[in-house]
PDB file of N, CA and C in Angstrom:
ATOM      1  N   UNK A   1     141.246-136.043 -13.208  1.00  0.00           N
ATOM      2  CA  UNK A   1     141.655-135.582 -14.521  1.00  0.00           C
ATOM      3  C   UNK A   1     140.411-135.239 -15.330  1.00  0.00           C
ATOM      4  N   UNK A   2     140.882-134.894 -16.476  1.00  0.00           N
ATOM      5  CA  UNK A   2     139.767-133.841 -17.343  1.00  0.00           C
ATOM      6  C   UNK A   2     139.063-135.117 -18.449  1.00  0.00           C
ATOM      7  N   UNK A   3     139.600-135.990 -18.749  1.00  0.00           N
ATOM      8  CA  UNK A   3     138.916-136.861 -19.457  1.00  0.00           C
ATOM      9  C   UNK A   3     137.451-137.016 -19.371  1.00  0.00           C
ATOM     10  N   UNK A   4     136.713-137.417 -19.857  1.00  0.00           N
ATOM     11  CA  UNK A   4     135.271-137.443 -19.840  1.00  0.00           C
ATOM     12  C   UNK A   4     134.819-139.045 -19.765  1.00  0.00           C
ATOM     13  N   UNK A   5     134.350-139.297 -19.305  1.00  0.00           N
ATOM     14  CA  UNK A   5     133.778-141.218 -18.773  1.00  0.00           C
ATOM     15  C   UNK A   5     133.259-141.736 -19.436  1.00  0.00           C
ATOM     16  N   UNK A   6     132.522-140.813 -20.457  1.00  0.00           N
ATOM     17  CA  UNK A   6     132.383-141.424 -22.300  1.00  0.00           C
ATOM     18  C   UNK A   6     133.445-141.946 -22.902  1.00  0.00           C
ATOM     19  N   UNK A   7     134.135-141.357 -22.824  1.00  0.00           N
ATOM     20  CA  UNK A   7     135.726-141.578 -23.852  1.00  0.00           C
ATOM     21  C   UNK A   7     136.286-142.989 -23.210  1.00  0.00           C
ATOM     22  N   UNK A   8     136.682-142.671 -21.496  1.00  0.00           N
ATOM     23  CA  UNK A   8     137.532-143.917 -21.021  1.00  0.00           C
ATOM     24  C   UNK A   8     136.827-145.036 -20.749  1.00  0.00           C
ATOM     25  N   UNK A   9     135.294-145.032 -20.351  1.00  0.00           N
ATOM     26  CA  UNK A   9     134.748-146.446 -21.145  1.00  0.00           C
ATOM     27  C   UNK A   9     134.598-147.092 -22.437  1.00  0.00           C
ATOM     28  N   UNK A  10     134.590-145.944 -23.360  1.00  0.00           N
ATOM     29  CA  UNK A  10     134.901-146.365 -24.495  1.00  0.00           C
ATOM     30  C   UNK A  10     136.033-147.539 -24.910  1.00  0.00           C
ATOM     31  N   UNK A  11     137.215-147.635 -24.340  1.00  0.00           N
ATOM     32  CA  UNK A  11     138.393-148.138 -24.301  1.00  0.00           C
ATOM     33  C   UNK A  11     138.939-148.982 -22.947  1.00  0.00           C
ATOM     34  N   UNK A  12     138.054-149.731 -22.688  1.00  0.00           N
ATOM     35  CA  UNK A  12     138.628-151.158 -21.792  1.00  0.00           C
ATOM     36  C   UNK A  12     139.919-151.381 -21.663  1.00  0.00           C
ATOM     37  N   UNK A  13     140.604-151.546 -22.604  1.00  0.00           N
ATOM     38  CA  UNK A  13     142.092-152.071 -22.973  1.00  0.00           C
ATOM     39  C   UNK A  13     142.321-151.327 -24.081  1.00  0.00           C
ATOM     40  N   UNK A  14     143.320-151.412 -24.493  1.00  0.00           N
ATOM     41  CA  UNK A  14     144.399-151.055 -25.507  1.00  0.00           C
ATOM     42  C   UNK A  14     144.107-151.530 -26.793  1.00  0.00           C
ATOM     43  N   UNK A  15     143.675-151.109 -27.632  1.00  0.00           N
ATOM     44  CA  UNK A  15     143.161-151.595 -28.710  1.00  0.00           C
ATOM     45  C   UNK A  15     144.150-151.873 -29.319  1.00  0.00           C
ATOM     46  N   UNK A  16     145.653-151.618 -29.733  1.00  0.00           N
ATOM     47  CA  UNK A  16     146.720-152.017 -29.865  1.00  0.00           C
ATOM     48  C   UNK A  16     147.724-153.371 -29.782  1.00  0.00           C
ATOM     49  N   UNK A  17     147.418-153.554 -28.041  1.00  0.00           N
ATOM     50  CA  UNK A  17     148.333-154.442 -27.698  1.00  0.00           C
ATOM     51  C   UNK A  17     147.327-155.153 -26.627  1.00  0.00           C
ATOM     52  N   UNK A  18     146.240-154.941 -25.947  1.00  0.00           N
ATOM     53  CA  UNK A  18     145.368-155.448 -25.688  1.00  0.00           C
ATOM     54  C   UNK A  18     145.725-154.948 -23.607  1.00  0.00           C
ATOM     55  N   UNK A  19     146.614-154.354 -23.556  1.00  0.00           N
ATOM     56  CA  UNK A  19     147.155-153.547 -22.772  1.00  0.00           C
ATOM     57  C   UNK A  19     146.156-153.235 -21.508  1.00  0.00           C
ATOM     58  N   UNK A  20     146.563-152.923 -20.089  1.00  0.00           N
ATOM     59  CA  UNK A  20     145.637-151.284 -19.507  1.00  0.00           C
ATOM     60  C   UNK A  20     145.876-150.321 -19.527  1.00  0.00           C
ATOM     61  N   UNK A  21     144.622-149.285 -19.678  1.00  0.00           N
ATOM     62  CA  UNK A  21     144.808-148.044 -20.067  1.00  0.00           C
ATOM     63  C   UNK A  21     144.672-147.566 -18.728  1.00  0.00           C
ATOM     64  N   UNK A  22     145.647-146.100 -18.695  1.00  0.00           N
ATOM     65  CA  UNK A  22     145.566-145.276 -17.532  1.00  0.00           C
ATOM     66  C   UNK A  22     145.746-143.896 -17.975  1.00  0.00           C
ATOM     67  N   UNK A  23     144.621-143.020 -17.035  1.00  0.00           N
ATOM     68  CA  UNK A  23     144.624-141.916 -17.601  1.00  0.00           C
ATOM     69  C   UNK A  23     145.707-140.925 -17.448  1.00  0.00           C
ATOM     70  N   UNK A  24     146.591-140.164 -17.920  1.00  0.00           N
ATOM     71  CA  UNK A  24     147.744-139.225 -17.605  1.00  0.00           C
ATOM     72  C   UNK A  24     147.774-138.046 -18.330  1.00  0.00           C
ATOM     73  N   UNK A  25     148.899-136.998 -17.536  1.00  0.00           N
ATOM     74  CA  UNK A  25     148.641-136.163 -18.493  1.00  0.00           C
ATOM     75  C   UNK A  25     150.102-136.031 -19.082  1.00  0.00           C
ATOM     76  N   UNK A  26     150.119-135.993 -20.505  1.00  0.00           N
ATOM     77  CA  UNK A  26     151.160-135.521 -21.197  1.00  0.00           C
ATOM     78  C   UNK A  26     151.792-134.755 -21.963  1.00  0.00           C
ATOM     79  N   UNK A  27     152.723-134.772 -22.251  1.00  0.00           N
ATOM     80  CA  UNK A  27     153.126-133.971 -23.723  1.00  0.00           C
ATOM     81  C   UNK A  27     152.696-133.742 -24.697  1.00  0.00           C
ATOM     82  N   UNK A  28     152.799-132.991 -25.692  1.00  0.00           N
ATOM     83  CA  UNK A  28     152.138-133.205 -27.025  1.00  0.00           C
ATOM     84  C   UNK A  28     153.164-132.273 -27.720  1.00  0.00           C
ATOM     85  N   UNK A  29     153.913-132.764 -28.626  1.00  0.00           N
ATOM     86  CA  UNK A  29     154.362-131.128 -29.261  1.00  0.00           C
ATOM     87  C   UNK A  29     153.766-131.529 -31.129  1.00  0.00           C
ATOM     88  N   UNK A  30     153.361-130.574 -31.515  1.00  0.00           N
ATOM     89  CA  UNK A  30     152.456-130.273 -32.629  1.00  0.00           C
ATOM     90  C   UNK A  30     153.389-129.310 -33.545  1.00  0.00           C
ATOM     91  N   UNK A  31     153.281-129.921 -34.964  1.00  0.00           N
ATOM     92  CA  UNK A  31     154.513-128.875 -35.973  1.00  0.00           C
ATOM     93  C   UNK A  31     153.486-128.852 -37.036  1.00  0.00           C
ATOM     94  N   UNK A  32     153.717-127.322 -37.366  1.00  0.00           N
ATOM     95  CA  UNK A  32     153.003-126.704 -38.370  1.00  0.00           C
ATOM     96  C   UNK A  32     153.813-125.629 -39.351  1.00  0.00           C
ATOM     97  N   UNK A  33     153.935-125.997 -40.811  1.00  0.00           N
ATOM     98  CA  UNK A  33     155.417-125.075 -41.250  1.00  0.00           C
ATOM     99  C   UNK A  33     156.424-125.877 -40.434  1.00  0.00           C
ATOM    100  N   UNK A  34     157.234-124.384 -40.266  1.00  0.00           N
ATOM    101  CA  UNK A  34     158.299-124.773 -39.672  1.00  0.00           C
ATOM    102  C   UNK A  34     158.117-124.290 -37.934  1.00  0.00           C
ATOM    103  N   UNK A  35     156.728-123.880 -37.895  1.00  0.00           N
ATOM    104  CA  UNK A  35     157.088-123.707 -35.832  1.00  0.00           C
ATOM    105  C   UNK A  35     156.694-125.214 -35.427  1.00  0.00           C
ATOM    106  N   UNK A  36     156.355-124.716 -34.112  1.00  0.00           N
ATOM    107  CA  UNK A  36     155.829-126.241 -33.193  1.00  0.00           C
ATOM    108  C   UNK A  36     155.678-125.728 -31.885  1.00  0.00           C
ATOM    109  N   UNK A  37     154.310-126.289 -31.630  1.00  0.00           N
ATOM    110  CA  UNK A  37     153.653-125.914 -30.036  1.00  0.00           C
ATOM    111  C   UNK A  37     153.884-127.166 -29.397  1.00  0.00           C
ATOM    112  N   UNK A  38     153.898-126.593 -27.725  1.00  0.00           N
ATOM    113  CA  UNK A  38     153.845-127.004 -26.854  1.00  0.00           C
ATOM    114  C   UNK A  38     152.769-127.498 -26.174  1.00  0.00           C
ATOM    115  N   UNK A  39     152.219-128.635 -25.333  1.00  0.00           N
ATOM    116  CA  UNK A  39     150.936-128.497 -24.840  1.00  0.00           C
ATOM    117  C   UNK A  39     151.144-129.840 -23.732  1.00  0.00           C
ATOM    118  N   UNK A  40     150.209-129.599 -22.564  1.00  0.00           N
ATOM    119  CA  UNK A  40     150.018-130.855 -21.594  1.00  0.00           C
ATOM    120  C   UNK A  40     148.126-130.955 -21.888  1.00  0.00           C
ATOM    121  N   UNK A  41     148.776-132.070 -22.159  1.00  0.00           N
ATOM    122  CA  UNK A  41     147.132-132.470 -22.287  1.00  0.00           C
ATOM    123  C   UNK A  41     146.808-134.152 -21.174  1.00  0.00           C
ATOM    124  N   UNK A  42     145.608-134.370 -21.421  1.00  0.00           N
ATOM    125  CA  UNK A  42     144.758-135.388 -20.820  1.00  0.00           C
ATOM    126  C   UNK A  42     144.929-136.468 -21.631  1.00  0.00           C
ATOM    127  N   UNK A  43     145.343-137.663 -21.541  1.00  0.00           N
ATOM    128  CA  UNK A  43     145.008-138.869 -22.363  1.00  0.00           C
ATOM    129  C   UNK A  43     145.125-140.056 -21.855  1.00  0.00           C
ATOM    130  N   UNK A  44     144.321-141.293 -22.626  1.00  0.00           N
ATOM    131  CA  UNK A  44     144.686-142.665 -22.066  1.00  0.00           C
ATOM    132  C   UNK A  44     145.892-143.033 -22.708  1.00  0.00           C
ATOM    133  N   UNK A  45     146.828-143.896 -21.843  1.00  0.00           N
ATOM    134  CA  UNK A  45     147.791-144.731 -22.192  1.00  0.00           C
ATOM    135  C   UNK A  45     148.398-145.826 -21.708  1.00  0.00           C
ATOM    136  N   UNK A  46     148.402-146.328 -22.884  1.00  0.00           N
ATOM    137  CA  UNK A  46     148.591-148.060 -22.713  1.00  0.00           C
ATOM    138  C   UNK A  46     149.849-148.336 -21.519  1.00  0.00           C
ATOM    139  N   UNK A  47     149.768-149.051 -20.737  1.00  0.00           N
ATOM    140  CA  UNK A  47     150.701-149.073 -19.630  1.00  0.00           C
ATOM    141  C   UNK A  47     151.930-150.119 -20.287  1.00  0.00           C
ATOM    142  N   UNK A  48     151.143-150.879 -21.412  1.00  0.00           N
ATOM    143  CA  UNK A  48     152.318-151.886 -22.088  1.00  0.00           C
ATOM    144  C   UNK A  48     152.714-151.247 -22.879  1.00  0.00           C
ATOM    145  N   UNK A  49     151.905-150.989 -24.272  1.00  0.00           N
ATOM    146  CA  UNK A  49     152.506-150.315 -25.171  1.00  0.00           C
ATOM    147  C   UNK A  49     152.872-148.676 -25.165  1.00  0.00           C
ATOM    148  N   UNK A  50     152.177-147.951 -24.741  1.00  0.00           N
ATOM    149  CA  UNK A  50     152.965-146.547 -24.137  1.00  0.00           C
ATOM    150  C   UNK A  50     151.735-145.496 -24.984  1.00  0.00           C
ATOM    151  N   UNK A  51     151.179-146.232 -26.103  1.00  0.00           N
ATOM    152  CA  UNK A  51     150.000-145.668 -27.270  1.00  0.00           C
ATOM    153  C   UNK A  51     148.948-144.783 -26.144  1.00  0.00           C
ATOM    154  N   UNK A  52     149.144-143.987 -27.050  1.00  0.00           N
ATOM    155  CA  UNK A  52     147.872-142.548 -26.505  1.00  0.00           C
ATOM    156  C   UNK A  52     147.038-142.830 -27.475  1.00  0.00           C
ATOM    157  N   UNK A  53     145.521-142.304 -26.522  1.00  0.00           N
ATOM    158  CA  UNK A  53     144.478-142.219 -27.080  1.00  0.00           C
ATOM    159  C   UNK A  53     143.906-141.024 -26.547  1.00  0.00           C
ATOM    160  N   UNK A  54     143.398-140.330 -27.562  1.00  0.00           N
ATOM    161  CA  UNK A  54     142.587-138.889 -27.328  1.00  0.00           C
ATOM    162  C   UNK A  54     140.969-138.580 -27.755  1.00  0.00           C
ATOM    163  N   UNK A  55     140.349-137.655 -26.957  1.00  0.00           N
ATOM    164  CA  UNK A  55     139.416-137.985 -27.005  1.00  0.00           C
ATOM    165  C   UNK A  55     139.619-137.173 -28.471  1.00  0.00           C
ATOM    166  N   UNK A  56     138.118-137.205 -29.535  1.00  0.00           N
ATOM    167  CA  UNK A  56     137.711-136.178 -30.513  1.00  0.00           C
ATOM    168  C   UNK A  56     138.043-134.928 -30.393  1.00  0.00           C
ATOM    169  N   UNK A  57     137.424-134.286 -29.619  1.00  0.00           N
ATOM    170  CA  UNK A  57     137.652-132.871 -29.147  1.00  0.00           C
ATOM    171  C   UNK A  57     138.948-132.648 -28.866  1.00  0.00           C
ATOM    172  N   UNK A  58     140.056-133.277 -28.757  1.00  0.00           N
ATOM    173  CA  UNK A  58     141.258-132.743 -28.685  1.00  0.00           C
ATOM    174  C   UNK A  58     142.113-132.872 -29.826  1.00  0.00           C
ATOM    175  N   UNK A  59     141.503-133.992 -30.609  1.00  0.00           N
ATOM    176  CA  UNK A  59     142.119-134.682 -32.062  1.00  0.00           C
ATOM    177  C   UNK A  59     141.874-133.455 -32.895  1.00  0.00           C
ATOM    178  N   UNK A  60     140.776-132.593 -32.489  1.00  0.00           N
ATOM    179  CA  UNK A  60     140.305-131.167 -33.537  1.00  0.00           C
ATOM    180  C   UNK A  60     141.430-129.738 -32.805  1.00  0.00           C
ATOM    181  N   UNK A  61     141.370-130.557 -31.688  1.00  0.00           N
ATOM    182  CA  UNK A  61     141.931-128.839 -31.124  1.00  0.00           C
ATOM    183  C   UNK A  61     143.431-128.537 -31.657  1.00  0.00           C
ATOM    184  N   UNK A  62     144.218-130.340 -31.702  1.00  0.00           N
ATOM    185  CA  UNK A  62     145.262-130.914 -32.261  1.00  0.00           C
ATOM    186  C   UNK A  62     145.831-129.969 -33.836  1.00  0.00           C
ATOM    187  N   UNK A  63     144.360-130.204 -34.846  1.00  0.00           N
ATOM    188  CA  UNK A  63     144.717-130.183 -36.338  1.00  0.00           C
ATOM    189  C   UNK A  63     144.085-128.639 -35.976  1.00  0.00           C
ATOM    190  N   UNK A  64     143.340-127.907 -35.361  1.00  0.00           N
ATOM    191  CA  UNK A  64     143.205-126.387 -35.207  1.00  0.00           C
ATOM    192  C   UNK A  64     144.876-126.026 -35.325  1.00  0.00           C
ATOM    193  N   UNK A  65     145.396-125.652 -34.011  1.00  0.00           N
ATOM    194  CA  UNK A  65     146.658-125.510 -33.720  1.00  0.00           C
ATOM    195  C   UNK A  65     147.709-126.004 -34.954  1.00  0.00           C
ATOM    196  N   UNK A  66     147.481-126.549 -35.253  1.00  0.00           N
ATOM    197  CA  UNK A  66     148.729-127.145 -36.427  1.00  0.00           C
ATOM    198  C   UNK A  66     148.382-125.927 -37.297  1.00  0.00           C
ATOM    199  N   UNK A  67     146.893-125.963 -38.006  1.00  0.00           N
ATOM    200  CA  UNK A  67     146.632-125.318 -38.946  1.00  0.00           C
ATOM    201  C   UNK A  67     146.918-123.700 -39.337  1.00  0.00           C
ATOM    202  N   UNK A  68     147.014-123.370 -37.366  1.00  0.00           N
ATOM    203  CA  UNK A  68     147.589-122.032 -37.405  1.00  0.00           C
ATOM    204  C   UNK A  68     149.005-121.808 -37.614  1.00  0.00           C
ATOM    205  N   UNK A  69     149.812-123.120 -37.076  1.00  0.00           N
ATOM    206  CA  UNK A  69     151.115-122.916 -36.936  1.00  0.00           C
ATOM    207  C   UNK A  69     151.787-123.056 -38.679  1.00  0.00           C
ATOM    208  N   UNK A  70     150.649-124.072 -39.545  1.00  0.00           N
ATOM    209  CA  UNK A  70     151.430-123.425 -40.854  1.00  0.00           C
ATOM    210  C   UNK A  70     150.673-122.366 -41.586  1.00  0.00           C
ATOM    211  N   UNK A  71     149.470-121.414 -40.917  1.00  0.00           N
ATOM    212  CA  UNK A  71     149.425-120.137 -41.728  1.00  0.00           C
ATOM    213  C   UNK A  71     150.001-118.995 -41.234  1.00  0.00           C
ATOM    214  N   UNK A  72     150.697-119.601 -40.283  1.00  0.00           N
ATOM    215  CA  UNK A  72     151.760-118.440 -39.339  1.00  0.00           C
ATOM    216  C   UNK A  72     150.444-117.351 -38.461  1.00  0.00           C
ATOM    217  N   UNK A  73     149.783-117.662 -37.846  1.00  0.00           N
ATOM    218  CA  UNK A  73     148.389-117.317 -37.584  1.00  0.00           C
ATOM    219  C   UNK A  73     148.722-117.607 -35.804  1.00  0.00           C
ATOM    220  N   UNK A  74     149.730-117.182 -35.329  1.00  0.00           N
ATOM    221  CA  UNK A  74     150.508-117.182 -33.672  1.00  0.00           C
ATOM    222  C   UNK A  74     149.926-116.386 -32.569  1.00  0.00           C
ATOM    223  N   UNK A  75     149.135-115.451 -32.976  1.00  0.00           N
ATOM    224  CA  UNK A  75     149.235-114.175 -32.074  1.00  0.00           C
ATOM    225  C   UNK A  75     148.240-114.819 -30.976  1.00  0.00           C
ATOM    226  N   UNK A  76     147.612-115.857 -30.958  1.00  0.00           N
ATOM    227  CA  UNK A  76     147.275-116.160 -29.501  1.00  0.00           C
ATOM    228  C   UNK A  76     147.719-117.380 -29.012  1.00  0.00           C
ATOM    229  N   UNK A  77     148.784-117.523 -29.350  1.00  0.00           N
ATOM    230  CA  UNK A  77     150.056-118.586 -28.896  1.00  0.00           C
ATOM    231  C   UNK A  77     151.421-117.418 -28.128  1.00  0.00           C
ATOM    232  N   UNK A  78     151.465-118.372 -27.365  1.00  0.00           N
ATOM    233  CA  UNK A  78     152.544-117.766 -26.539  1.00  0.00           C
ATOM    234  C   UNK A  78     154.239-118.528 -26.897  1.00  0.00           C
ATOM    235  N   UNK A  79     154.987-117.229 -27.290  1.00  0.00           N
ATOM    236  CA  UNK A  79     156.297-117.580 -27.958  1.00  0.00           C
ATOM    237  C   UNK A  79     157.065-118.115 -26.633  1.00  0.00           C
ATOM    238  N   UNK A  80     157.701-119.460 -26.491  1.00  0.00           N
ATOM    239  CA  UNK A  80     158.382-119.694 -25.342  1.00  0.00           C
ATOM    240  C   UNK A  80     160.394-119.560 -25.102  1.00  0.00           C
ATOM    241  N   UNK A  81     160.051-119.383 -26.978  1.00  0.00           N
ATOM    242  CA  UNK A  81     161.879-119.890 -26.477  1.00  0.00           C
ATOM    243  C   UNK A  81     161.958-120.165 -28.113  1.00  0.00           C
ATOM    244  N   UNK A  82     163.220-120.348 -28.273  1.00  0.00           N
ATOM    245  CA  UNK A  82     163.561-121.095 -30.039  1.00  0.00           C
ATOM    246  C   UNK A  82     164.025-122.217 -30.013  1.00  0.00           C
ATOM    247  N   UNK A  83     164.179-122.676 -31.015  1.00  0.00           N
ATOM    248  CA  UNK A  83     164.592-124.241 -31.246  1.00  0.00           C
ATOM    249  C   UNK A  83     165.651-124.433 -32.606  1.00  0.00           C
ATOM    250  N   UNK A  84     166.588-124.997 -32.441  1.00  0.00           N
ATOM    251  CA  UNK A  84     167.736-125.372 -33.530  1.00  0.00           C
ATOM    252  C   UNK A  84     167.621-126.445 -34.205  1.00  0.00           C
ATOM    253  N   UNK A  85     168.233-126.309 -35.467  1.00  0.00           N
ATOM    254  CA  UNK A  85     168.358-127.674 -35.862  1.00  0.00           C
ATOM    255  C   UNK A  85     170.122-128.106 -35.805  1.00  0.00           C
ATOM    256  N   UNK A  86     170.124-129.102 -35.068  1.00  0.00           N
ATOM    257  CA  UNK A  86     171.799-129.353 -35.241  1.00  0.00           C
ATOM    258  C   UNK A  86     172.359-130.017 -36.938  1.00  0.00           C
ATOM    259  N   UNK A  87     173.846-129.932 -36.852  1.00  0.00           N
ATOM    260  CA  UNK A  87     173.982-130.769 -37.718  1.00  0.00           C
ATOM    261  C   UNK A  87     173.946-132.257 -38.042  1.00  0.00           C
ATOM    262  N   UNK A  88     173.787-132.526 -39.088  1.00  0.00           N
ATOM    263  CA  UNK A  88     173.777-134.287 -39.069  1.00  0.00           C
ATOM    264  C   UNK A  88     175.421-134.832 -38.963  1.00  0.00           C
ATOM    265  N   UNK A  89     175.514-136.237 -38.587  1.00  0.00           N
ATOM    266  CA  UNK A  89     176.448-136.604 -39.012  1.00  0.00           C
ATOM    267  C   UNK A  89     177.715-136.337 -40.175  1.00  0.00           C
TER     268      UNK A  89
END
């Protein structure tokens, strides 16, 4: 995996729950306005508590992406599909 050996020594255990961390890759969905991206990314996670940890460089790439999604700023995002809101109760 893409993690860097700075980052996952950084984090022994789970700073959380005192947990082991294992590296995986996951989900991420990110809302900005009213869109929201998609993304698989690299991260540690707590095998007890389930808590992700990311390195810096993705925590920026994170609030980049948001920042476009609320200035409506898309054109090098790829449109996948739409999304509803149902009704409530």
């Amino acid at each position: 995996m893409a993690l860097e050996r700075r980052f996952k020594e950084a984090f022994a255990l789970c700073p959380v729950c005192g947990g082991e961390l294992a590296e995986k890759r996951v989900e991420k969905l990110l809302r900005g306005g009213t869109d929201t991206a998609h993304l698989e990314i690299d991260a540690l996670v707590c095998r007890r508590c389930g808590e992700r940890f990311y390195p810096e460089e993705t925590v920026r790439r994170f609030e980049k992406i948001r920042g476009k999604l609320s200035r409506e700023e898309t054109d090098d995002l790829t449109l996948v599909g739409s999304s509803y809101e149902a009704p409530g109760d």
